[in-house]
Protein backbone atom coordinates (compact mmCIF):
# COMPACT_ATOMS: atom_id res chain seq x y z
CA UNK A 1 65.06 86.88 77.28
CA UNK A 2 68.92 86.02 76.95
CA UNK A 3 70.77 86.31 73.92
CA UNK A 4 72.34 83.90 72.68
CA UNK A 5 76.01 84.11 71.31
CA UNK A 6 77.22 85.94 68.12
CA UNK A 7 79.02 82.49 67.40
CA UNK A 8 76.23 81.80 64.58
CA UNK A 9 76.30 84.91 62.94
CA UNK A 10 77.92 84.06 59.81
CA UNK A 11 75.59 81.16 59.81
CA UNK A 12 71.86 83.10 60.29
CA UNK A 13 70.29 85.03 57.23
CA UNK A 14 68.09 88.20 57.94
CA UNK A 15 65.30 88.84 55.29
CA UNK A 16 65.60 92.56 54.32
CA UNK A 17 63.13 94.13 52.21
CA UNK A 18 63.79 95.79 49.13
CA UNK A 19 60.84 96.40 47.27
CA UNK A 20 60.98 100.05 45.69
CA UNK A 21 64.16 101.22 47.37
CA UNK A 22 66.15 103.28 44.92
CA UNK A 23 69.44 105.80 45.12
CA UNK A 24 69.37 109.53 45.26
CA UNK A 25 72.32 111.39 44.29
CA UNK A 26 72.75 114.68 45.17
CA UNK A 27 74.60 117.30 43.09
CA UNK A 28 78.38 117.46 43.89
CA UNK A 29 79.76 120.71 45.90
CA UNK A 30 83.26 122.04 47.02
CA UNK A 31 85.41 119.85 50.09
CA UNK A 32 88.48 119.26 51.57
CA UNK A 33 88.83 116.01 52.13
CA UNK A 34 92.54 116.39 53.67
CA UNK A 35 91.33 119.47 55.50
CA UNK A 36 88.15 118.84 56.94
CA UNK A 37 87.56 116.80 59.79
CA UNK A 38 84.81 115.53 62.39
CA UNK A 39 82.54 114.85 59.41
CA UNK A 40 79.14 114.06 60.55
CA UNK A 41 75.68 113.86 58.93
CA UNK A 42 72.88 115.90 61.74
CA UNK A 43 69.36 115.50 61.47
CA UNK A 44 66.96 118.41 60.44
CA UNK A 45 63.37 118.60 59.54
CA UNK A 46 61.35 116.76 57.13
CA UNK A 47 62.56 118.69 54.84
CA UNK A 48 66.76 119.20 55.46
CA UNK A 49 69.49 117.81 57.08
CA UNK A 50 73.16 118.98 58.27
CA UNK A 51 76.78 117.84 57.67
CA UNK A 52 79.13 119.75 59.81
CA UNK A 53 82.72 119.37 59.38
CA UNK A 54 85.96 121.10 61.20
CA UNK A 55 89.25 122.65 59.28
CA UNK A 56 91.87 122.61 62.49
CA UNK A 57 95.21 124.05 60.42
CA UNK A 58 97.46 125.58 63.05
CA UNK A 59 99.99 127.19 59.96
CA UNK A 60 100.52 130.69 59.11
CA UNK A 61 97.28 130.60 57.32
CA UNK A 62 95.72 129.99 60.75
CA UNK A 63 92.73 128.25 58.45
CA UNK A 64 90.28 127.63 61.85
CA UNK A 65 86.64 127.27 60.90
CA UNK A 66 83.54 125.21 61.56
CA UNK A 67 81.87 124.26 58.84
CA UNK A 68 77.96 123.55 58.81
CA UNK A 69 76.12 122.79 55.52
CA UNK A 70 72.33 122.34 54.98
CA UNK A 71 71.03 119.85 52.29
CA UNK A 72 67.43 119.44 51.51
CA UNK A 73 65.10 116.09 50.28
CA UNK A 74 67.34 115.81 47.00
CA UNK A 75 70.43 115.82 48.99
CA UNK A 76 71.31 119.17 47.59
CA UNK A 77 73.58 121.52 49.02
CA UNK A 78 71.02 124.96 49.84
CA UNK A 79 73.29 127.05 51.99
CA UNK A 80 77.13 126.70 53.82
CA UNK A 81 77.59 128.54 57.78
CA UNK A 82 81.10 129.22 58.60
CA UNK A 83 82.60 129.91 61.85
CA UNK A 84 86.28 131.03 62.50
CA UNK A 85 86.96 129.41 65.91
CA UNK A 86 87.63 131.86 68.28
CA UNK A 87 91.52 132.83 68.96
CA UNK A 88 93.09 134.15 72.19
CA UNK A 89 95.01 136.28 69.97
CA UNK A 90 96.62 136.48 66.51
CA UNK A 91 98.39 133.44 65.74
CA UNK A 92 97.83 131.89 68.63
CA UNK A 93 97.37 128.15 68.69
CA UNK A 94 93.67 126.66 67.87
CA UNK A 95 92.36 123.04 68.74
CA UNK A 96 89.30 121.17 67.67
CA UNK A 97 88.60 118.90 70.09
CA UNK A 98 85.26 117.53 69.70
CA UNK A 99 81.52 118.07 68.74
CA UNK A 100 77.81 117.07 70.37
CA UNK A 101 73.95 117.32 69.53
CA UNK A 102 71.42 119.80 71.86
CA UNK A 103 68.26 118.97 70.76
CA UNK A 104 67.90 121.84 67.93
CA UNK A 105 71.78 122.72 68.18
CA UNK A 106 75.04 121.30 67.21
CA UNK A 107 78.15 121.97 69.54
CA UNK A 108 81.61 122.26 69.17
CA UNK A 109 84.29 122.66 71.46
CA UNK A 110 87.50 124.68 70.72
CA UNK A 111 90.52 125.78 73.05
CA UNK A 112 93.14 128.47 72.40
CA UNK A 113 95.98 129.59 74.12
CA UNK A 114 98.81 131.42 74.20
CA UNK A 115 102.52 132.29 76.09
CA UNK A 116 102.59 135.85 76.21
CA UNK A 117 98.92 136.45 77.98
CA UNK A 118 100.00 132.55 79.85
CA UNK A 119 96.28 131.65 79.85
CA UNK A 120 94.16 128.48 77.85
CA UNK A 121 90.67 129.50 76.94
CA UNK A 122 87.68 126.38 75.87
CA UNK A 123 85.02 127.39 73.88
CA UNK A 124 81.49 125.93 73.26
CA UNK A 125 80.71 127.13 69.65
CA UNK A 126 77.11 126.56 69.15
CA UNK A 127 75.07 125.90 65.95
CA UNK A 128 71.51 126.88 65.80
CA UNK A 129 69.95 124.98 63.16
CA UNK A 130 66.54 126.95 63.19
CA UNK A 131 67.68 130.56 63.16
CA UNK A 132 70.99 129.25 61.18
CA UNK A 133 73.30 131.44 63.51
CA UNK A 134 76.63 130.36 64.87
CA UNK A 135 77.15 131.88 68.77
CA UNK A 136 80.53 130.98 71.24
CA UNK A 137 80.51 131.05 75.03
CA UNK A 138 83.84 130.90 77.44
CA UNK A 139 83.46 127.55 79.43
CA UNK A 140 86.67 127.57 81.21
CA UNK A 141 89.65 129.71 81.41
CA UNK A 142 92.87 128.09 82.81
CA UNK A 143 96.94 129.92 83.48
CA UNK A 144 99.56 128.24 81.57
CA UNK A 145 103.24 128.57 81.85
CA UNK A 146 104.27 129.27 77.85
CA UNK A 147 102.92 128.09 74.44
CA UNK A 148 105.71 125.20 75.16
CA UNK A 149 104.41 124.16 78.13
CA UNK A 150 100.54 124.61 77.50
CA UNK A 151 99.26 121.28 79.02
CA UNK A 152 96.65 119.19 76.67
CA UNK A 153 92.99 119.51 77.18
CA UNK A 154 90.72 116.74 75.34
CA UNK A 155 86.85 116.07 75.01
CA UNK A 156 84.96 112.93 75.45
CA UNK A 157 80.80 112.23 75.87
CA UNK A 158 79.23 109.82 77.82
CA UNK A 159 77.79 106.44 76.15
CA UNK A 160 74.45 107.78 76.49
CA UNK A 161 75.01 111.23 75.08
CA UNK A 162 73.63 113.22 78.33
CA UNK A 163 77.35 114.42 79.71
CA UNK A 164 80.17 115.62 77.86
CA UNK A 165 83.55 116.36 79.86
CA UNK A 166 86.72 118.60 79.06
CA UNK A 167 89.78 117.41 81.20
CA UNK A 168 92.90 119.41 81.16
CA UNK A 169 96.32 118.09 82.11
CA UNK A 170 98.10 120.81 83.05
CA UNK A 171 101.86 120.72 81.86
CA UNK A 172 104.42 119.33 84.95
CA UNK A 173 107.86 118.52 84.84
CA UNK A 174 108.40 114.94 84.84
CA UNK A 175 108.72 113.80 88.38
CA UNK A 176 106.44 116.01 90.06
CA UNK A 177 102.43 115.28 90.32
CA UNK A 178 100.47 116.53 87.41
CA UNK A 179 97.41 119.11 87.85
CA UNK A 180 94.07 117.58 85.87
CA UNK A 181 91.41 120.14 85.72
CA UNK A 182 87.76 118.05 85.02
CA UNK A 183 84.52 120.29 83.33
CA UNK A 184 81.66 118.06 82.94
CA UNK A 185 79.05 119.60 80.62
CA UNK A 186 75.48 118.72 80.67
CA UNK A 187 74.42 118.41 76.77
CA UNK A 188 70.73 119.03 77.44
CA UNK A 189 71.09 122.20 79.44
CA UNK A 190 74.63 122.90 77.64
CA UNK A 191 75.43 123.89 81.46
CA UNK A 192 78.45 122.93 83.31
CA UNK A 193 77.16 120.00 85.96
CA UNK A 194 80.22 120.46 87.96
CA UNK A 195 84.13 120.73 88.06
CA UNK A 196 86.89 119.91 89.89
CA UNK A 197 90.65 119.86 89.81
CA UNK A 198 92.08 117.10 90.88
CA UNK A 199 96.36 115.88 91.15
CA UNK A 200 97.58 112.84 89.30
CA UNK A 201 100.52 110.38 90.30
CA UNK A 202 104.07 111.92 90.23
CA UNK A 203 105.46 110.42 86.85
CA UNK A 204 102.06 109.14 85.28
CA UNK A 205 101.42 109.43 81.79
CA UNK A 206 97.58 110.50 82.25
CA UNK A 207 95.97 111.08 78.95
CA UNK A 208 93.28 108.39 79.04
CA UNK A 209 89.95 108.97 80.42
CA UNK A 210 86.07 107.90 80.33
CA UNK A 211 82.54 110.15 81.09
CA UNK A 212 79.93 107.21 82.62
CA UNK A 213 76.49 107.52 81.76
CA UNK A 214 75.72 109.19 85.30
CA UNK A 215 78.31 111.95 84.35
CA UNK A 216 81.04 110.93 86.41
CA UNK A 217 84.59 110.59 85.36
CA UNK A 218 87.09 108.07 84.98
CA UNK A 219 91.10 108.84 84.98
CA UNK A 220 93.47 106.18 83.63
CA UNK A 221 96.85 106.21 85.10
CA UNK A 222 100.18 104.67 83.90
CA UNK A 223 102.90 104.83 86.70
CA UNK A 224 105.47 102.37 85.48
CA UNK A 225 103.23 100.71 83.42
CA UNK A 226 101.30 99.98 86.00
CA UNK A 227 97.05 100.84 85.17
CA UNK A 228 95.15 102.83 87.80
CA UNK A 229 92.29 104.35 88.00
CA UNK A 230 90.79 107.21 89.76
CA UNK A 231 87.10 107.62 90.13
CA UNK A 232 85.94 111.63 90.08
CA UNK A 233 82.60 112.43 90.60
CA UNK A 234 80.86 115.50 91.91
CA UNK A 235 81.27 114.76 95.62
CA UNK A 236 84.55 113.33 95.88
CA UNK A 237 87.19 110.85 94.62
CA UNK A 238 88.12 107.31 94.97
CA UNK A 239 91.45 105.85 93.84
CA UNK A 240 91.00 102.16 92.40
CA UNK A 241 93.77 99.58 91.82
CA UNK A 242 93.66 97.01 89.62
CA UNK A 243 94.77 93.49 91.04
CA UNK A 244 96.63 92.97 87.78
CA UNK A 245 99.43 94.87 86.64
CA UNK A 246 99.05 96.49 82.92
CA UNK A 247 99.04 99.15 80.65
CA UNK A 248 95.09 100.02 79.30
CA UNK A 249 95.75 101.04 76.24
CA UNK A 250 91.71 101.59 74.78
CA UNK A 251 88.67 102.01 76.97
CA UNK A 252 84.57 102.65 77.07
CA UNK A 253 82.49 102.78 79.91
CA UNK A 254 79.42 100.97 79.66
CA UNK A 255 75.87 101.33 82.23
CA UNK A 256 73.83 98.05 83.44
CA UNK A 257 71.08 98.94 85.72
CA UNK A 258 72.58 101.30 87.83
CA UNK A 259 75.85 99.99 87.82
CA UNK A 260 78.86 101.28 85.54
CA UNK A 261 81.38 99.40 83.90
CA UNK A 262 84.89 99.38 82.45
CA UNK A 263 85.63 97.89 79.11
CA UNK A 264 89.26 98.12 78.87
CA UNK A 265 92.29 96.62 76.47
CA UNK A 266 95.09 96.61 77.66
CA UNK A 267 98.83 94.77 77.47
CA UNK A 268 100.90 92.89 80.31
CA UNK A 269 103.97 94.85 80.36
CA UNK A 270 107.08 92.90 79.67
CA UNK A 271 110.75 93.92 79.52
CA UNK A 272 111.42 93.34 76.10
CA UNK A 273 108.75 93.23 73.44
CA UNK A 274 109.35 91.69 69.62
CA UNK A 275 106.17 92.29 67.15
CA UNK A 276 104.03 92.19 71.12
CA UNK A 277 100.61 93.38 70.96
CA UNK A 278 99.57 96.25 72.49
CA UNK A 279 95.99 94.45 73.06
CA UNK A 280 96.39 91.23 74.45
CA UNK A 281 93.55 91.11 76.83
CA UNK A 282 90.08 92.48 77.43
CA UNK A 283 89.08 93.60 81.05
CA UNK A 284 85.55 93.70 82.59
CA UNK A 285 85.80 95.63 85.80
CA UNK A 286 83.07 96.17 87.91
CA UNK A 287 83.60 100.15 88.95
CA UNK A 288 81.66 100.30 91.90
CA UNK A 289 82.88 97.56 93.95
CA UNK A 290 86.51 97.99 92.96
CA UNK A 291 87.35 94.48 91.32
CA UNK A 292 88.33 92.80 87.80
CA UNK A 293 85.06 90.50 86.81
CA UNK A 294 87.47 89.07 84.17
CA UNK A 295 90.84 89.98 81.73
CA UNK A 296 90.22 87.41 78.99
CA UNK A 297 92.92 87.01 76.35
CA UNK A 298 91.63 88.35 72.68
CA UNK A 299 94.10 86.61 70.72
CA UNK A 300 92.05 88.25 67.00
CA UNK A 301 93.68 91.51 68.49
CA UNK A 302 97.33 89.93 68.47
CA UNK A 303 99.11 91.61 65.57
CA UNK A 304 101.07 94.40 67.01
CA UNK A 305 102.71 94.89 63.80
CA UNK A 306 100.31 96.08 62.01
CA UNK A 307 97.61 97.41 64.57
CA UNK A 308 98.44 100.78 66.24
CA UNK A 309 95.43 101.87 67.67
CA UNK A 310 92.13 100.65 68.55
CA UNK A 311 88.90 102.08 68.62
CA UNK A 312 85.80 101.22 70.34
CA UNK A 313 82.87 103.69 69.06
CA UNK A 314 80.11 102.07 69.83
CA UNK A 315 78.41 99.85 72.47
CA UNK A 316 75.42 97.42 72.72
CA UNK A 317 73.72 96.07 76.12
CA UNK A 318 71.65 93.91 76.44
CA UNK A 319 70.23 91.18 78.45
CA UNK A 320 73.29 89.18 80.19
CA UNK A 321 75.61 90.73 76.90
CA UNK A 322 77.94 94.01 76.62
CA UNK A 323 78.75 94.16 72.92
CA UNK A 324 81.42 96.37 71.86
CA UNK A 325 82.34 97.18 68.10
CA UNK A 326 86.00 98.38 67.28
CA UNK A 327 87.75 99.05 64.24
CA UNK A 328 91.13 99.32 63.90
CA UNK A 329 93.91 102.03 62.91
CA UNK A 330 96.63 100.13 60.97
CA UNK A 331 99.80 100.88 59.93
CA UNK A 332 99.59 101.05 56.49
CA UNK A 333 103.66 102.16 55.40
CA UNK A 334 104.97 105.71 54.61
CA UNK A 335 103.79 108.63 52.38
CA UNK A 336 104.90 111.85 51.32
CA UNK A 337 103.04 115.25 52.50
CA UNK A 338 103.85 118.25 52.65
CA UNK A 339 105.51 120.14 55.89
CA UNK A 340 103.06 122.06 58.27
CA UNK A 341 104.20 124.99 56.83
CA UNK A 342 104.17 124.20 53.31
CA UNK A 343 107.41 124.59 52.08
CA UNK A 344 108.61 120.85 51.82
CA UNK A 345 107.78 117.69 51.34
CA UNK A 346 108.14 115.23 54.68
CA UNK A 347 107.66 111.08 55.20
CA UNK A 348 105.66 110.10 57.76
CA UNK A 349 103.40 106.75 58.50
CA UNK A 350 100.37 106.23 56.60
CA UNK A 351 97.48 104.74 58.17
CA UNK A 352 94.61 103.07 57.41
CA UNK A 353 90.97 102.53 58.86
CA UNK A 354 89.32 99.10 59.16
CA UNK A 355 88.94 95.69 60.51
CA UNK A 356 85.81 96.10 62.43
CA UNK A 357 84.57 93.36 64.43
CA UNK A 358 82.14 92.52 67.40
CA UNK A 359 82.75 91.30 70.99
CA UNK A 360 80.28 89.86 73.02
CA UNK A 361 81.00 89.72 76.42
CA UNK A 362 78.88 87.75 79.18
CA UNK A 363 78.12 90.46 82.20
CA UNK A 364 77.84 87.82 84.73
CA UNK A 365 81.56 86.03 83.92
CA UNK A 366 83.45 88.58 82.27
CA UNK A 367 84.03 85.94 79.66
CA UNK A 368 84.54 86.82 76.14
CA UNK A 369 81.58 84.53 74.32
CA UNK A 370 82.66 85.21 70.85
CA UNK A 371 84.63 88.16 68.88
CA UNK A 372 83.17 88.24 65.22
CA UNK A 373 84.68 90.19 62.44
CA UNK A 374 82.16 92.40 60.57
CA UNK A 375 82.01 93.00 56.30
CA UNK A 376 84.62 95.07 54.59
CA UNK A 377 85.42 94.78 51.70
CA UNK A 378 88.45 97.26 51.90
CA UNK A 379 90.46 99.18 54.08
CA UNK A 380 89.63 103.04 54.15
CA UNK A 381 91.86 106.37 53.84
CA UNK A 382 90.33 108.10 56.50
CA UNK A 383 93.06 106.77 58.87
CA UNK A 384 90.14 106.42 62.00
CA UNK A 385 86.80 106.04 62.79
CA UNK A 386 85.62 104.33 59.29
CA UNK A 387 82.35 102.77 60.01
CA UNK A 388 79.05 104.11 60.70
CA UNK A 389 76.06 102.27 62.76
CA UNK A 390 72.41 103.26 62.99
CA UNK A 391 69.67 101.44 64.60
CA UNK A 392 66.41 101.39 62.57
CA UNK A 393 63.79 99.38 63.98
CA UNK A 394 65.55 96.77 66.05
CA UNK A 395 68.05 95.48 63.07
CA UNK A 396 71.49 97.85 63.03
CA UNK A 397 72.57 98.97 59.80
CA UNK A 398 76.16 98.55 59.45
CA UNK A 399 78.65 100.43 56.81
CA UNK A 400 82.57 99.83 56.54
CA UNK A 401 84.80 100.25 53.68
CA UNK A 402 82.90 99.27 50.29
CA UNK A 403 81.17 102.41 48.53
CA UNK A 404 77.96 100.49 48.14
CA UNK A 405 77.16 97.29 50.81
CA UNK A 406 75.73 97.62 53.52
CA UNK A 407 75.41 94.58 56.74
CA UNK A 408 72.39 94.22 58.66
CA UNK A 409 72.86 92.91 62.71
CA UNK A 410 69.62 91.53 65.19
CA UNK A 411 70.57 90.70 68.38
CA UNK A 412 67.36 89.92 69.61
CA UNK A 413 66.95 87.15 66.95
CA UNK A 414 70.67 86.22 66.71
CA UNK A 415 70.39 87.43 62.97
CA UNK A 416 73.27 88.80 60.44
CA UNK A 417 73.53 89.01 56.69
CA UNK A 418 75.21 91.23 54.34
CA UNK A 419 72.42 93.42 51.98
CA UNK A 420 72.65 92.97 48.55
CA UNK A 421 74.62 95.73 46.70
CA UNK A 422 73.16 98.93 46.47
CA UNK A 423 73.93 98.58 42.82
CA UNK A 424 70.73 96.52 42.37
CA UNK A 425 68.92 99.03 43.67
CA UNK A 426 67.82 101.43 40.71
CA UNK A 427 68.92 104.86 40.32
CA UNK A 428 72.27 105.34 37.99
CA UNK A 429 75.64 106.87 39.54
CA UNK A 430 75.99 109.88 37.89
CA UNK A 431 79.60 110.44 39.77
CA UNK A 432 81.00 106.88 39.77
CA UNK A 433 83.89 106.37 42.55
CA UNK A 434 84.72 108.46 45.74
CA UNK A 435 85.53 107.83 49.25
CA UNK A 436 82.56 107.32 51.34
CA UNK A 437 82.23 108.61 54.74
CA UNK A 438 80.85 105.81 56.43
CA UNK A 439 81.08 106.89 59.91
CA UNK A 440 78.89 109.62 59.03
CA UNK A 441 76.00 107.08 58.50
CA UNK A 442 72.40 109.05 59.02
CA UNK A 443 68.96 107.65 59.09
CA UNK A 444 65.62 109.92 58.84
CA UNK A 445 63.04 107.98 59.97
CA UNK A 446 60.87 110.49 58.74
CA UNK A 447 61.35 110.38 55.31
CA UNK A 448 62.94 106.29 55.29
CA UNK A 449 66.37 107.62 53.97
CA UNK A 450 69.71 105.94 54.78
CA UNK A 451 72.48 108.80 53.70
CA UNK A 452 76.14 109.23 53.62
CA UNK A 453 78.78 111.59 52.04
CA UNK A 454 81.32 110.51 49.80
CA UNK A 455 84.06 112.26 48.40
CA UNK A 456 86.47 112.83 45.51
CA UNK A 457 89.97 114.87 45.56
CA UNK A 458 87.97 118.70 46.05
CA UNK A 459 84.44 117.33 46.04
CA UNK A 460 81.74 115.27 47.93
CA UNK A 461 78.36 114.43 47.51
CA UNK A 462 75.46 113.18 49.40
CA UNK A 463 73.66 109.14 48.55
CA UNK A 464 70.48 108.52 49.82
CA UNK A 465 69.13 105.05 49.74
CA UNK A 466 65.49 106.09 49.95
CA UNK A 467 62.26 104.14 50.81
CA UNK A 468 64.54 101.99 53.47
CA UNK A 469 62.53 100.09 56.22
CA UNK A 470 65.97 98.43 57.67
CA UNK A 471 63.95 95.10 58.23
């Protein structure tokens, strides 16, 4: 059957239950909220679940860790695992760059490197929830030139979750072609499916890149402004031009059938720019055969003063539909923090999280059918990534800035509507306030709990809305 438009949205009314469903606090226990990164609520048992967490602080203190604590029914804390990310040697530079789920395991990638042994190491630190042991294993070892001139590695997973991919730009001096080293990782096996170095454009700025559901690999380049991309995959490479000239400035890769797809963002580049957005259009491009389906304008997305960067973390398909959510990262003024080393006080740009909307996009035309813009009540403090989405039974939950309301999205039946407050719900807030962690959003079907963390200055705790059907 084909979907109709999210155009009505504001207009249709879901009927969600709410007969017995009640809050569960859990008792409050130590966090860093500035510190601690990556924070994620992991399925357990029946009887427990998992929030892991990441401190990355590169300062004398050298404060590296994984964090992985186990909470049981009452959304009590029962036991902390730490994990000092491995280090090439002392004080050498640490990165956290990004985490998956292995069936029973939770995995985190590291890298370290340093000048004087002129070599990058990336770790796989892996989480076994059973035996509640914490293991590392070497997954690729690459020569640098210095600690200056390092090169950047990043992580990315595949819309489906099957692939995971470190790519590695090794450093170049400006005019000459750039080295990109590509490990794709299968998350089942935890295996490396294959890798391949490959050279980028002299004079590209390639940072971007995608993993497609088939585990293949996507590299954005920027010569001039000028959007390329080249296609990686096990066997070989393909470079792609786009008939357009722009700069892609946010990207997913979404699967239809067999085919992949490029959802891509991206700005005309101009010679002068006042208040311009970065995100005046939105490409469809069919990978395969090489060709634009459609760059539509998004003219919601026009406000290049205050958005400066935008996120895309999750993606719907369905019928003739791609639906994308994003949220925003906007500039919110200046603050005062304290130097990476601690001994001053510095200004820098504060940002906020929030905005979130949906596109719908018709796979046939390209053509945007409708952008809509999600609840949220408030902006949040956690700079990115802000809102949390789970799928329970057909309807997706959705959570963005508020403490307590939640929005429930159908596409099958075209339906939307914002819950009541959870404050109607029974069961008294014993710790009134915090920041909730919305893009940490868990649901057990097992036990029919919807959870999230929220925090206060040195302290979180866990809120269950239990006895939730989510229809």
């Amino acid at each position: 059957m084909k979907l109709k438009t999210l155009t009505a949205l504001a207009i249709c009314i879901s009927s969600i239950t709410w007969a017995q469903t009640s809050y569960k606090y859990g008792n409050k226990f130590d966090f860093d909220p500035i510190q601690e990164k990556d924070v994620k609520l992991i399925a357990g048992g029946t009887d427990t679940y998992y929030m892991q967490s990441s401190i990355n602080e590169n300062s004398i203190r050298s404060n590296n860790k994984i964090l992985v604590r186990k909470f049981d029914n009452s959304n009590n804390l029962k036991q902390t695992f730490s994990y000092d990310m491995p280090q090439i040697e002392k004080y050498a530079p640490i990165n956290y760059l990004g985490s998956f789920e292995s069936g029973n395991k939770i995995v985190f990638i590291t890298e370290t490197y340093a000048g004087k042994v002129k070599k990058k190491d990336i770790y796989k630190i892996i989480f076994d929830k059973t035996a509640g042991t914490f293991s590392n294993e070497l997954l690729a070892s690459y020569p640098i030139e210095s600690t200056m001139k390092s090169g950047t590695a990043y992580f990315e997973k595949s819309e489906n979750g099957r692939y995971g991919a470190v790519v590695f730009y090794q450093h170049a001096p400006r005019k000459e072609p750039v080295k990109i080293s590509i490990n794709v990782i299968d998350t089942g096996s935890l295996k490396s499916a294959w890798n391949k170095e490959v050279t980028g454009e002299a004079g590209s700025s390639d940072t971007d890149f995608f993993v497609t559901n088939s585990g293949n690999i996507g590299l954005l380049r920027s010569a001039n402004q000028n959007a390329s991309l080249l296609f990686v995959t096990a066997s070989g490479q393909e470079e792609k031009f786009f008939t357009e000239k722009m700069k892609v400035i946010s990207e997913t890769a979404v699967s239809i059938g067999d085919k992949d797809y490029l959802v891509a963002f991206n700005s005309t580049p101009k010679t002068v720019k006042f208040n311009a957005s970065n995100f005046e259009n939105l490409m469809l491009y069919d990978i395969k055969e090489g060709k634009i389906i459609a760059n539509e304008v998004v003219k919601q997305y026009n406000d290049g003063s205050k958005i400066a960067d935008l996120f895309i973390p999750y993606t719907y398909v369905s019928g003739d539909k791609i639906y994308i959510f994003t949220e925003s990262k906007l500039d919110a003024g200046t603050r005062q923090v304290k130097s990476p080393m601690g001994t001053m006080m510095i200004t820098e740009t504060s940002y906020k999280a929030g905005d979130p909307r949906i596109v719908a996009i018709n796979t046939a035309s390209g053509k945007i059918d409708a952008v809509t813009k999600l609840h949220s009540e408030r902006l949040s403090d956690l700079e990115v990534h802000a809102f949390g989405l789970v799928n329970i039974k057909g309807n997706y939950i959705f959570k963005a800035g508020s403490l307590l309301n939640l929005s429930a999205i159908n596409f099958d039946s075209n339906n939307t509507s914002i819950l009541p407050s959870l404050s109607k719900a029974t069961g008294k807030d014993p710790y009134y306030g915090g920041e909730a962690y919305t893009q940490a959003l868990l649901y057990r079907p097992e036990v029919k709990t919807l959870a999230y963390p929220r925090a206060w200055e040195n302290q979180a705790s866990i809120v269950t809305l239990e006895n939730f059907e989510g229809k």
